[in-house]
Protein backbone atom coordinates (compact mmCIF):
# COMPACT_ATOMS: atom_id res chain seq x y z
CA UNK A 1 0.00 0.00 0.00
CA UNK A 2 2.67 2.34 0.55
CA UNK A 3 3.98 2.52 -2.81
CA UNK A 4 0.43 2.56 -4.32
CA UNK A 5 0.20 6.11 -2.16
CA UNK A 6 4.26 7.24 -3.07
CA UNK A 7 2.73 6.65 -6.93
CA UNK A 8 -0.31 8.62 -6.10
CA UNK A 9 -2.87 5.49 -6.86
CA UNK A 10 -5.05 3.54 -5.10
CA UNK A 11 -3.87 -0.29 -4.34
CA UNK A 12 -6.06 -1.41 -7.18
CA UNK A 13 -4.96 0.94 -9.46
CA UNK A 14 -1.06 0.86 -8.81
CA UNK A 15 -1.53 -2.99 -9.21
CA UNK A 16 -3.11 -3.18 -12.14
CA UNK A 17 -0.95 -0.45 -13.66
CA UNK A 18 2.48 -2.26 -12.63
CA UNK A 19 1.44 -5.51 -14.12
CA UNK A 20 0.47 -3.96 -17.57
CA UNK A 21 3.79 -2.74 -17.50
CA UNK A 22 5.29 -5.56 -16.46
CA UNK A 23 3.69 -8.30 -16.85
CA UNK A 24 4.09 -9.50 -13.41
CA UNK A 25 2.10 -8.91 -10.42
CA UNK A 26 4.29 -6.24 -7.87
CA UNK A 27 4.55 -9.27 -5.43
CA UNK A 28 6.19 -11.36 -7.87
CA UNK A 29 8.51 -8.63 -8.63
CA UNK A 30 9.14 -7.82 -4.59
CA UNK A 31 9.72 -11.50 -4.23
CA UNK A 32 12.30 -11.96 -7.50
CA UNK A 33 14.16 -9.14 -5.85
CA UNK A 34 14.16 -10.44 -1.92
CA UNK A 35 15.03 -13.75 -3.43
CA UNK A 36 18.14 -12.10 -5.19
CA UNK A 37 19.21 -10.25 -1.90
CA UNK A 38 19.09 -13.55 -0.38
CA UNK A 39 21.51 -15.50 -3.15
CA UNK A 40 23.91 -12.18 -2.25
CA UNK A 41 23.63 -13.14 1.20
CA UNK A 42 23.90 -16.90 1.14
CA UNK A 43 27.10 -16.33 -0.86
CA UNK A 44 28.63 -13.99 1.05
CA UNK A 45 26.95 -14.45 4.87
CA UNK A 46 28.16 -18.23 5.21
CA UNK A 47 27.80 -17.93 9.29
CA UNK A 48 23.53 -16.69 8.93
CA UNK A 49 21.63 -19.29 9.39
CA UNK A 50 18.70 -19.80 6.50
CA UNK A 51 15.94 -18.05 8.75
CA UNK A 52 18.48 -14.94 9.55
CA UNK A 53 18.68 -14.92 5.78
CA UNK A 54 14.94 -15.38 5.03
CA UNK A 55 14.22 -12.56 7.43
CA UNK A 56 17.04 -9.87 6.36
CA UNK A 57 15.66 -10.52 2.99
CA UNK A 58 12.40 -9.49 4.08
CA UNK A 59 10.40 -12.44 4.45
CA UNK A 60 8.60 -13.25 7.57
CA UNK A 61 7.98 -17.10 7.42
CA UNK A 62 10.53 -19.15 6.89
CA UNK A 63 8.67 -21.79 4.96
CA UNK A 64 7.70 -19.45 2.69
CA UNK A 65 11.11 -18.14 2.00
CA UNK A 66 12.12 -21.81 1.24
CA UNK A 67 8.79 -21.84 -0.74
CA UNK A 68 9.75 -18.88 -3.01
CA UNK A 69 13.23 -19.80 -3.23
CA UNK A 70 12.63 -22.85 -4.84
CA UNK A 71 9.54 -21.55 -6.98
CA UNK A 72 12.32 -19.03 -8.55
CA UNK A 73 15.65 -20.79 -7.95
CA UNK A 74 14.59 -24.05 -8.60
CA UNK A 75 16.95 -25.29 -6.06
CA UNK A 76 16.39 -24.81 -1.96
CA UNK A 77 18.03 -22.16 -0.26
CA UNK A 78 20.49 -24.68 1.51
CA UNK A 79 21.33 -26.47 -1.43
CA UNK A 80 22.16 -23.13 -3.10
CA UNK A 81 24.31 -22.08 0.08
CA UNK A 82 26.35 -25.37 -0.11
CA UNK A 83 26.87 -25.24 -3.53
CA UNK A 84 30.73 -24.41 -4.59
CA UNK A 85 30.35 -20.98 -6.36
């Protein structure tokens, strides 16, 4: 909602504006981008544990996180923080 009124729309309008653009809802978007945040961080923060991650990222369920990792990964968020880079 808050960057519906920083765009000077409602919700509804801001939404449906951003995924004519797009082509993507704004969630989808937020979520490609926390997901990315936490690949930077699963590379880089190897002492966080997954949930630290999930929650600097800005998620606030863990099985979610691991949900949404895999939906746009395609691999689990530990998998991807063992993997040799």
């Amino acid at each position: 909602q808050a960057i519906a009124i920083e765009a000077a729309m409602t919700p509804n309008a801001f939404c449906n504006y951003f995924k004519k653009r797009t082509r993507k809802t704004y969630i989808t978007f937020l979520n490609e981008i926390r997901i990315e945040e936490a690949c930077k961080l699963l590379r880089a923060e190897k002492e966080l544990s997954i949930a630290e991650i999930a929650e600097q990222s800005g998620f606030q369920n863990i099985s979610n996180f691991n949900r949404k990792f895999k939906e746009i990964k395609e691999i689990r968020p530990r998998e991807f923080k063992n993997k040799k880079n």
